[in-house]
C-alpha atoms as a PDB file:
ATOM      1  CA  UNK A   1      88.092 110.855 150.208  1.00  0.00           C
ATOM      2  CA  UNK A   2      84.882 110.718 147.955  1.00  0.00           C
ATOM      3  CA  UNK A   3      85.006 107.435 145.815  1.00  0.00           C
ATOM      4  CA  UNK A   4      82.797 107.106 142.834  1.00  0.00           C
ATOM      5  CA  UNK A   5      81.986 102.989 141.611  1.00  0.00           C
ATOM      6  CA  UNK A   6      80.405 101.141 138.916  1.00  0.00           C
ATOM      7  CA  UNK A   7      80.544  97.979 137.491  1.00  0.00           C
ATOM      8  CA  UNK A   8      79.301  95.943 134.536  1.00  0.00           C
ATOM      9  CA  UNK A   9      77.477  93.222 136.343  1.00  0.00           C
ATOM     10  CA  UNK A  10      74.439  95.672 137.650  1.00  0.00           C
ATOM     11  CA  UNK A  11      73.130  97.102 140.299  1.00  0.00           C
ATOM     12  CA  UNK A  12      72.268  94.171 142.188  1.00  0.00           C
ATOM     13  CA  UNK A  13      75.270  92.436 141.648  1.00  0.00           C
ATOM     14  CA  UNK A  14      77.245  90.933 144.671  1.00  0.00           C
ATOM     15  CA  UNK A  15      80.926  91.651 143.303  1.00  0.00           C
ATOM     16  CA  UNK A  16      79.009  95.363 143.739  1.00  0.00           C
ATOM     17  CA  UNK A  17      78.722  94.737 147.338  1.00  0.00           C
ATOM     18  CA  UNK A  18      82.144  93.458 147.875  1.00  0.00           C
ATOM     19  CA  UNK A  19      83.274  96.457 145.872  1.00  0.00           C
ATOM     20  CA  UNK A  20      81.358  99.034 148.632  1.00  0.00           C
ATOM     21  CA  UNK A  21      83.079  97.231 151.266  1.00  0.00           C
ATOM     22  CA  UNK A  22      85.998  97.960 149.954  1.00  0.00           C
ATOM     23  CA  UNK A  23      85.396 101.568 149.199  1.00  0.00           C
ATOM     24  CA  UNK A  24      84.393 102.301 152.622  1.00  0.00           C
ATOM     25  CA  UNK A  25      87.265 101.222 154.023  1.00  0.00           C
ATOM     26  CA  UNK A  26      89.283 103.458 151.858  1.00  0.00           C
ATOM     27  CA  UNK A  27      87.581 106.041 152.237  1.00  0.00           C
ATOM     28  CA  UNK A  28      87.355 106.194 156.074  1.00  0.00           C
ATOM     29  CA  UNK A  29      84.957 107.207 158.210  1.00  0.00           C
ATOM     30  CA  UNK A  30      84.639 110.776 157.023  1.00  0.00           C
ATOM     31  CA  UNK A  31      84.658 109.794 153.420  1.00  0.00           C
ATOM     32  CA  UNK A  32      81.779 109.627 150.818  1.00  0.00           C
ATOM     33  CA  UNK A  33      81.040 106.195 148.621  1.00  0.00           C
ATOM     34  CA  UNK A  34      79.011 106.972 145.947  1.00  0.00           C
ATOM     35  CA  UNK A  35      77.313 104.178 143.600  1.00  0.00           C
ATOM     36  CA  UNK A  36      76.318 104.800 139.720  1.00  0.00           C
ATOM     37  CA  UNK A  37      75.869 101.253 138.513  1.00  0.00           C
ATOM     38  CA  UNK A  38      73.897  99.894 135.372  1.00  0.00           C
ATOM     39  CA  UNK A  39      70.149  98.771 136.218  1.00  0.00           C
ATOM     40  CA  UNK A  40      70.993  95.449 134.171  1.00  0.00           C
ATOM     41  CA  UNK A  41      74.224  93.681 133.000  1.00  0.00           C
ATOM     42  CA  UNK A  42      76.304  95.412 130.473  1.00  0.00           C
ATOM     43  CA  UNK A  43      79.081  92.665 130.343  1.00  0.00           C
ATOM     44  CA  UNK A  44      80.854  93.010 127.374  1.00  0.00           C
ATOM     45  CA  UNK A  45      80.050  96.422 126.546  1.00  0.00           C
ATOM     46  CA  UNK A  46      84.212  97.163 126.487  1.00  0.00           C
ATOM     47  CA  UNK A  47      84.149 100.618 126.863  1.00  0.00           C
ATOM     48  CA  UNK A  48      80.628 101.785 125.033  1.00  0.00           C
ATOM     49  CA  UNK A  49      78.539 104.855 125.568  1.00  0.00           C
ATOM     50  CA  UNK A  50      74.922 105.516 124.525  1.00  0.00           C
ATOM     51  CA  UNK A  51      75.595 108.642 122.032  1.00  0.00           C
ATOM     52  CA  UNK A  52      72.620 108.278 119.738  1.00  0.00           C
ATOM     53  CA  UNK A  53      69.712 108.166 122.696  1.00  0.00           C
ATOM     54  CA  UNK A  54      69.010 109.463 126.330  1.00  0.00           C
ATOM     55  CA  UNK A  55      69.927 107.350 129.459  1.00  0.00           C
ATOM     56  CA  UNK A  56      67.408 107.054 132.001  1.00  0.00           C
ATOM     57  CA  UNK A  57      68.780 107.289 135.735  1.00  0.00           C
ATOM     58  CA  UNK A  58      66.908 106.980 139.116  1.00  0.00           C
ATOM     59  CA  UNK A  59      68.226 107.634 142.542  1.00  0.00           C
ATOM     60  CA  UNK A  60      67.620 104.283 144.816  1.00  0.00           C
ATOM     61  CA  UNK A  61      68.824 105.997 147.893  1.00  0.00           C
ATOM     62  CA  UNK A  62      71.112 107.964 149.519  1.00  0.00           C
ATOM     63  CA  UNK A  63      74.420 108.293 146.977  1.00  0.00           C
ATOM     64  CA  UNK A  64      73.150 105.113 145.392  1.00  0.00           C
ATOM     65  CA  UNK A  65      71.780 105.479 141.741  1.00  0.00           C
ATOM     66  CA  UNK A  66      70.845 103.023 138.717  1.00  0.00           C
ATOM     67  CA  UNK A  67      71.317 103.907 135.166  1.00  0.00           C
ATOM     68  CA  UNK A  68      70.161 101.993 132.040  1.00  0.00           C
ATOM     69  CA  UNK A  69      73.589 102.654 130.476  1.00  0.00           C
ATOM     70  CA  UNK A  70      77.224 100.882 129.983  1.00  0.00           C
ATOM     71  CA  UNK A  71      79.527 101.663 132.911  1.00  0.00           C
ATOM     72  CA  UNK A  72      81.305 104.458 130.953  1.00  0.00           C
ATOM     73  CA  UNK A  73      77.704 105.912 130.794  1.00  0.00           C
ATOM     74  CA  UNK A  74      77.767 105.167 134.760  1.00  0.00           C
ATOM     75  CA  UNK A  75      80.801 107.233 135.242  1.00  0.00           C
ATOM     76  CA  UNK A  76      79.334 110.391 132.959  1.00  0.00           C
ATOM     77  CA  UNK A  77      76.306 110.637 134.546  1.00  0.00           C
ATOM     78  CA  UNK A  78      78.303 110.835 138.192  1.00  0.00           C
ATOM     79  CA  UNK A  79      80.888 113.104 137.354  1.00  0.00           C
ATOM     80  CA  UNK A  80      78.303 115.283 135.366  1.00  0.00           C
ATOM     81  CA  UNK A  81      74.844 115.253 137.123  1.00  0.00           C
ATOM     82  CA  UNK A  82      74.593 112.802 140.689  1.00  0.00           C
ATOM     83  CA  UNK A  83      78.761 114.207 141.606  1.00  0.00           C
ATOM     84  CA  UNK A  84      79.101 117.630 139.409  1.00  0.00           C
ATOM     85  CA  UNK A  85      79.130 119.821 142.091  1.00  0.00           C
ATOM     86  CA  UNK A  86      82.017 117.529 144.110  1.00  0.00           C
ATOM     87  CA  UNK A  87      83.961 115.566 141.564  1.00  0.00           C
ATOM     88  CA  UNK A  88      85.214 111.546 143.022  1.00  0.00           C
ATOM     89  CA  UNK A  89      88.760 111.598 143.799  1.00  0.00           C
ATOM     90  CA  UNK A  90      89.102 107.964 142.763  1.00  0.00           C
ATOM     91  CA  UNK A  91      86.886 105.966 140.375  1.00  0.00           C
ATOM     92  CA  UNK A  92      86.561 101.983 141.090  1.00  0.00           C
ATOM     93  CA  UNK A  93      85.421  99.565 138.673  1.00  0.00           C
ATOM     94  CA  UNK A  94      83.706  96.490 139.638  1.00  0.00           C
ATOM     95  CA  UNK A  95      84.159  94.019 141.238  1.00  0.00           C
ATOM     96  CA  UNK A  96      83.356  91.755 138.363  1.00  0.00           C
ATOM     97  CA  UNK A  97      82.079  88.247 138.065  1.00  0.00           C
ATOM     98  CA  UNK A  98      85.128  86.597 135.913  1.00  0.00           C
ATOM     99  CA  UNK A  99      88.618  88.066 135.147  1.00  0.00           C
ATOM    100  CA  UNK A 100      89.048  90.414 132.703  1.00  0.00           C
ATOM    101  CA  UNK A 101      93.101  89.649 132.213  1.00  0.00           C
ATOM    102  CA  UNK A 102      94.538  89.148 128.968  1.00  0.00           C
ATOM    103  CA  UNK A 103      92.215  89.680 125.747  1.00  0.00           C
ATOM    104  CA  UNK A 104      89.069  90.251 128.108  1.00  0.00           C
ATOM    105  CA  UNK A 105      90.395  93.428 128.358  1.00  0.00           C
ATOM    106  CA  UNK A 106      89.222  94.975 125.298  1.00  0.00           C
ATOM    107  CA  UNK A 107      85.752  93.295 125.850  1.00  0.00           C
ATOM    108  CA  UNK A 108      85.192  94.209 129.158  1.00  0.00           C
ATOM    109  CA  UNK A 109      82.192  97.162 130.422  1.00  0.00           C
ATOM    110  CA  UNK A 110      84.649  96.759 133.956  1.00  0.00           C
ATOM    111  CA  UNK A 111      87.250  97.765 132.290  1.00  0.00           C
ATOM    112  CA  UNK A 112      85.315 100.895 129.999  1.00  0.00           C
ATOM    113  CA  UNK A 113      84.150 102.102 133.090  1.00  0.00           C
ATOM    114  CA  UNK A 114      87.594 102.744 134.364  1.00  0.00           C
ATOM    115  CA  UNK A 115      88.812 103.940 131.019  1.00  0.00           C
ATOM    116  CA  UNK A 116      86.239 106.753 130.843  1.00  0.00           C
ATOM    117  CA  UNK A 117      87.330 107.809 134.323  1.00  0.00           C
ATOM    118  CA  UNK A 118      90.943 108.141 133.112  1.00  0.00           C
ATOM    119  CA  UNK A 119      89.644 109.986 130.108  1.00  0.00           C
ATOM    120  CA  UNK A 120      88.347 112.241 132.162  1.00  0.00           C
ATOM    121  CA  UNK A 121      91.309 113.031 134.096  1.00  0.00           C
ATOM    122  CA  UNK A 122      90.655 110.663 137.517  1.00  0.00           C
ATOM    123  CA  UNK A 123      92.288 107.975 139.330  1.00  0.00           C
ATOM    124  CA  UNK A 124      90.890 104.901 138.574  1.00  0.00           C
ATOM    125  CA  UNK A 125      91.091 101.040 138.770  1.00  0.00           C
ATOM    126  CA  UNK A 126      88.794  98.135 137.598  1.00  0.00           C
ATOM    127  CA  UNK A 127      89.310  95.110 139.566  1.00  0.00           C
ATOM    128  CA  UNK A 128      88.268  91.771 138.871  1.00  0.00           C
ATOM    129  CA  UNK A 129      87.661  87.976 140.270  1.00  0.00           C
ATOM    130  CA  UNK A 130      88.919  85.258 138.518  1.00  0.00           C
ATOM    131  CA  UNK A 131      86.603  82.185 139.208  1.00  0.00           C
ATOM    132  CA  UNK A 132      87.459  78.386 139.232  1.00  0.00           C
ATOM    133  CA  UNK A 133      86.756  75.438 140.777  1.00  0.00           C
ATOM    134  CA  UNK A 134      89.069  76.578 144.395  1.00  0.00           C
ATOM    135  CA  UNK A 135      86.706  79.400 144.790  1.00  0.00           C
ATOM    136  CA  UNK A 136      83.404  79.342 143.106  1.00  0.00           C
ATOM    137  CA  UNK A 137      81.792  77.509 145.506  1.00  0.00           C
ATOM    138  CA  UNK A 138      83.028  78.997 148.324  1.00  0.00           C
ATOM    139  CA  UNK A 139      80.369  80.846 150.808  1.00  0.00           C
ATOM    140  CA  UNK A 140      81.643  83.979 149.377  1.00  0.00           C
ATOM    141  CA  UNK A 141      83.701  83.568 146.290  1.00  0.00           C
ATOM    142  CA  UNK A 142      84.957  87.113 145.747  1.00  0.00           C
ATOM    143  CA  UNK A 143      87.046  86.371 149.370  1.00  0.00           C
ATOM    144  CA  UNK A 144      90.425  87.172 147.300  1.00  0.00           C
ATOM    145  CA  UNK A 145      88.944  90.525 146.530  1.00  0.00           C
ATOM    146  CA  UNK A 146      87.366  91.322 149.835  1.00  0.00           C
ATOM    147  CA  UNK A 147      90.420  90.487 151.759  1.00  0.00           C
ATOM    148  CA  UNK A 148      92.994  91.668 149.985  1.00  0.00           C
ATOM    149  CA  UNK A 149      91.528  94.656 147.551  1.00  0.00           C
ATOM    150  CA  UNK A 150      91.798  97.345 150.117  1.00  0.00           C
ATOM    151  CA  UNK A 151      95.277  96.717 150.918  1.00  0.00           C
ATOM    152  CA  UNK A 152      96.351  96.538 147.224  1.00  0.00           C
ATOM    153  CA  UNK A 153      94.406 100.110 146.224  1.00  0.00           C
ATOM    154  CA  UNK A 154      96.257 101.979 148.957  1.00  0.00           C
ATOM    155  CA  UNK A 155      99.711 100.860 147.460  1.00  0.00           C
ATOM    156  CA  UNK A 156      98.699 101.597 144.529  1.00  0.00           C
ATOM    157  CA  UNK A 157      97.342 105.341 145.504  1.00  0.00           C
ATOM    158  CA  UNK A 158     100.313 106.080 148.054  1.00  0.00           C
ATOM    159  CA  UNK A 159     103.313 104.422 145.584  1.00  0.00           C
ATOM    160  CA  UNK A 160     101.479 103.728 142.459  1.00  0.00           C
ATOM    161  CA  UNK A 161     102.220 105.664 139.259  1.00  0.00           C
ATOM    162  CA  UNK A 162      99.854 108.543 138.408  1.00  0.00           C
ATOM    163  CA  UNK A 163     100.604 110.820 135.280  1.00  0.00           C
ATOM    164  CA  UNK A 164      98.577 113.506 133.954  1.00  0.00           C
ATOM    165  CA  UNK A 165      99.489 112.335 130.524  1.00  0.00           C
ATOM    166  CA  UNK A 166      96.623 113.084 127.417  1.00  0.00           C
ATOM    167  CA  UNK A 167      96.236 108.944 127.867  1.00  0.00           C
ATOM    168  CA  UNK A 168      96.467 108.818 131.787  1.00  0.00           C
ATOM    169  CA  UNK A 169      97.613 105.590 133.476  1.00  0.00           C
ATOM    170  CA  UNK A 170      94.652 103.668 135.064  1.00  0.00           C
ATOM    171  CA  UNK A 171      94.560 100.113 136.725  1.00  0.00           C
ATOM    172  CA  UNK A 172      93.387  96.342 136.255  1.00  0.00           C
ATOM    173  CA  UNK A 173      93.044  94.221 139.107  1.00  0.00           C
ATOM    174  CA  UNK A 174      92.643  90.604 138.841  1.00  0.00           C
ATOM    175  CA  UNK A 175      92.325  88.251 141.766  1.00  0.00           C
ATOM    176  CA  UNK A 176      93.040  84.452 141.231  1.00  0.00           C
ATOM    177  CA  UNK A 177      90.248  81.934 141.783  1.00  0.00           C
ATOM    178  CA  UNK A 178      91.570  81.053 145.057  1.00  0.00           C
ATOM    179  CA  UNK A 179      90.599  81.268 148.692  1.00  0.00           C
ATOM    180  CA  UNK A 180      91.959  84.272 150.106  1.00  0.00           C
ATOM    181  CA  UNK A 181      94.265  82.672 152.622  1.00  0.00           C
ATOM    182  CA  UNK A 182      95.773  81.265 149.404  1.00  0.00           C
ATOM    183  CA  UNK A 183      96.749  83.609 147.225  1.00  0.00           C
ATOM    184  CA  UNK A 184     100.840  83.876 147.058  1.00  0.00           C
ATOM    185  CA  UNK A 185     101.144  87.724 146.685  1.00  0.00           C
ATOM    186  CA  UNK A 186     101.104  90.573 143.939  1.00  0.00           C
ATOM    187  CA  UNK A 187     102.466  90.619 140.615  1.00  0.00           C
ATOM    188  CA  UNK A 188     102.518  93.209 138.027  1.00  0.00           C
ATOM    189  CA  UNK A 189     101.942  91.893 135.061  1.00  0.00           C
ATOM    190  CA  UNK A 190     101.337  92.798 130.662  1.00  0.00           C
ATOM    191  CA  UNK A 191      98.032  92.346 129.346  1.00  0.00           C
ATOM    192  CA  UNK A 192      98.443  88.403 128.414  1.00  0.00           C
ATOM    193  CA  UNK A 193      96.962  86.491 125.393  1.00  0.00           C
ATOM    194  CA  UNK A 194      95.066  83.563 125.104  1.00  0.00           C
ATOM    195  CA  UNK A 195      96.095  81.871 122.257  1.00  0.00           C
ATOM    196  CA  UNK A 196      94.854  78.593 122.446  1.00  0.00           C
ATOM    197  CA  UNK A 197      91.212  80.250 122.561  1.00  0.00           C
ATOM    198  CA  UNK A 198      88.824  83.203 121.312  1.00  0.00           C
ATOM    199  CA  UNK A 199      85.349  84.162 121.309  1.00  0.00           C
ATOM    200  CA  UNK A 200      82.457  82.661 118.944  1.00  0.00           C
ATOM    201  CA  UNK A 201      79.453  81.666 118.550  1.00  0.00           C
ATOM    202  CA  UNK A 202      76.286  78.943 118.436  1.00  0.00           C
ATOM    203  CA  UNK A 203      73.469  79.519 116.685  1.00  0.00           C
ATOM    204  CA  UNK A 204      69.775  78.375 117.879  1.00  0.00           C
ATOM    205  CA  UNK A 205      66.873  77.938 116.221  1.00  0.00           C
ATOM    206  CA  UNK A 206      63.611  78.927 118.099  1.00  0.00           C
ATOM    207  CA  UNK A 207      60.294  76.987 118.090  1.00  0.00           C
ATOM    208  CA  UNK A 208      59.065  79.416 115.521  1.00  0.00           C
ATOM    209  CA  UNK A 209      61.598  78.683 112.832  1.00  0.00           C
ATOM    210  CA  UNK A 210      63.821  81.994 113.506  1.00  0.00           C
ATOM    211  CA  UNK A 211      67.156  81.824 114.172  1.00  0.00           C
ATOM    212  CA  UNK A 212      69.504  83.622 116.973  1.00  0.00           C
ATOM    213  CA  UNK A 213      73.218  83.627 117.689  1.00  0.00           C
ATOM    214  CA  UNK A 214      74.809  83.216 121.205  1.00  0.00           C
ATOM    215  CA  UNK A 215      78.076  84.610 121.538  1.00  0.00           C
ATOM    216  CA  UNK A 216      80.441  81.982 123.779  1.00  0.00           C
ATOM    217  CA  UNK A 217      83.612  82.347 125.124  1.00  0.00           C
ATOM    218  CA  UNK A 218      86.450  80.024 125.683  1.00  0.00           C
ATOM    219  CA  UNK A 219      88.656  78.027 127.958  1.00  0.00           C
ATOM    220  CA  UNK A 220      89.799  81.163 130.412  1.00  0.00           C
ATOM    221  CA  UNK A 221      91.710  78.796 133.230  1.00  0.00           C
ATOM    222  CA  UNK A 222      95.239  77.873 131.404  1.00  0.00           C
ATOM    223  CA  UNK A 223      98.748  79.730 131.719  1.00  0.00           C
ATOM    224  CA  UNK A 224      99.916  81.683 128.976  1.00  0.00           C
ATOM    225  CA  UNK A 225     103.305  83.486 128.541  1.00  0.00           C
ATOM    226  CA  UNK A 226     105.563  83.984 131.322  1.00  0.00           C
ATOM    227  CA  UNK A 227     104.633  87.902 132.818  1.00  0.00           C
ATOM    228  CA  UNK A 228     101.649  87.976 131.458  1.00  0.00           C
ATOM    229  CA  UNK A 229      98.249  88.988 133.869  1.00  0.00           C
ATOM    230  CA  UNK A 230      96.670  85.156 132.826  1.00  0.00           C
ATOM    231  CA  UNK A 231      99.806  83.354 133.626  1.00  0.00           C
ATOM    232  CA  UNK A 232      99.840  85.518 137.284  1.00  0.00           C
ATOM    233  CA  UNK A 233      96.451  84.542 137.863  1.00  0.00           C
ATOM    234  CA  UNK A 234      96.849  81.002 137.183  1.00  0.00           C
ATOM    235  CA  UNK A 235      99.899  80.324 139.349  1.00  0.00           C
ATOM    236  CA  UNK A 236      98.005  82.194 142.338  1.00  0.00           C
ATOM    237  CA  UNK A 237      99.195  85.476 142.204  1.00  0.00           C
ATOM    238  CA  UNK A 238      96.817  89.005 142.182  1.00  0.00           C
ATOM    239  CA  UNK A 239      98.039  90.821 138.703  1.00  0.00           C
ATOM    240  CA  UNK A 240      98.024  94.696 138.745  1.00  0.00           C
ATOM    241  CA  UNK A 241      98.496  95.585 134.727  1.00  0.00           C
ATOM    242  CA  UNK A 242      98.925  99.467 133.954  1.00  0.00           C
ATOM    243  CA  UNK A 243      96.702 100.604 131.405  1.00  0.00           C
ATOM    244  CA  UNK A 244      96.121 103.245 128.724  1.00  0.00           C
ATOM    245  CA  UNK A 245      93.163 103.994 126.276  1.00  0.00           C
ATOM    246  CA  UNK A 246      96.151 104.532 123.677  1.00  0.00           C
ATOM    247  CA  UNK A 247      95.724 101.841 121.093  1.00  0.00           C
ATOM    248  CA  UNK A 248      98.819 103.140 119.198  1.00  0.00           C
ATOM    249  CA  UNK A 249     101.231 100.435 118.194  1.00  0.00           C
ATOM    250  CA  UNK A 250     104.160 103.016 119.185  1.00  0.00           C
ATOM    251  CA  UNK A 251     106.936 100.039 118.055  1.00  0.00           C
ATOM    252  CA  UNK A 252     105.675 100.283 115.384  1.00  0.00           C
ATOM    253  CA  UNK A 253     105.888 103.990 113.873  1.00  0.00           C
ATOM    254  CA  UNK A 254     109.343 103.920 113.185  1.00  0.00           C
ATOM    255  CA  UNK A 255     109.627 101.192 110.423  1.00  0.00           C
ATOM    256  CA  UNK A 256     105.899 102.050 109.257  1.00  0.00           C
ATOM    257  CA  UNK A 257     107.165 105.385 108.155  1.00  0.00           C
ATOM    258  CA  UNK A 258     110.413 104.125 106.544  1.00  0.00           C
ATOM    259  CA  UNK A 259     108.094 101.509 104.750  1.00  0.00           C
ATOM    260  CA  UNK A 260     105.818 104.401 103.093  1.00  0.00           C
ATOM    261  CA  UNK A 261     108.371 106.663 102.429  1.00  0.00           C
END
């Protein structure tokens, strides 16, 4: 199996590492894991590519390359230039530094990166680890994801569902911010909400008088409705959401059209 990853963290990123562990395993010892990551964090890109201006990209060794681009931009440049002549048969996303359940979703360069690969007709999945005071000071605090990732992504390839749909199915992993040893099991799980919280902003004034804006996010840690991916993660439980790039509100059509006609 040749596997293709990215993330949003960069290069250099350890969730990265723990992400090529995992790939290796999967893809056995006559397999291929190839690496097209961003030079430099892109979190929070959501699912962005660089249209209006060239990406540079330089080869850091063997299957290993750097772009300065968003993870979608990561997964174009190795399906069309470092993997055109052998296209991935699975595209993993991450692993990233935080979750990226509920709302995060739509934010998140992970999750982009594993969007564009659906887009462009492969398997994919972004996975994620959730972190909290159980796990991030542990000697390795991605342990959830290293010990139990591989396990999950061959379910999910042997049983999991894979259309060929214009939209295709893709995957979002999050691990709970627990020690591996404790994390009860696997859910699947909706795309939650956090209601109680949303992204804004602080601004700064620097020495010389101008002003910036820093973007901050909110409490991430607290239960939300029962099924959802946040609520899964909270209660100690790995949350495997479906996923389409289909941002039609399909419960919707019905009644919209009665409205306007």
């Amino acid at each position: 199996m040749r596997i293709l990853i990215t993330n949003d963290d960069g290069i250099n990123a350890p969730g990265l590492v723990v992400l090529e562990r995992i790939a290796a395993e999967i893809a056995g010892p006559q397999g291929e894991v190839w690496v097209v990551a961003p030079a430099f964090e892109q979190s929070g890109v959501g699912h962005c590519i660089s249209y209006s201006h060239p990406t540079l990209i330089a080869e850091l060794g063997p299957r290993r390359f750097a772009t300065e681009g968003s993870p979608a931009d990561c997964v174009l440049a190795g399906l069309y230039h470092v993997m055109k002549d052998n296209r991935p048969d699975l595209i993993l996303s991450g692993v990233n530094r935080g979750n990226n359940s509920g709302e995060n979703v739509l934010y998140s360069g992970t999750i982009g990166g594993a969007m564009e690969a659906a887009l462009q007709g492969i398997k994919s999945i972004a996975l994620s680890q959730f972190f909290g005071p159980l796990n991030a000071k542990l000697a390795d605090p991605f342990e959830a994801a290293v010990q139990h990732g591989a396990a999950l992504i061959r379910r999910l390839l042997d049983k999991g569902i894979w259309d060929e749909e214009d939209y295709r199915i893709f995957y979002n992993i999050n691990f709970p911010a627990l020690p591996a040893a404790g994390v009860k099991g696997v859910k699947v799980a909706n795309q939650g909400f956090r209601r109680y919280t949303a992204f804004s902003l602080e601004p700064h004034t620097s020495p010389t008088g101008r002003q910036f804006l820093w973007i901050k996010g909110g409490e991430q840690g607290r239960a939300t409705l029962p099924g959802a991916d946040i609520t899964a993660n909270v209660e100690g439980y790995i949350s495997v959401t479906p996923l389409r790039a289909d941002l039609t509100a399909h419960d919707r059509l019905a009644e919209l059209e009665a409205a306007l006609a």
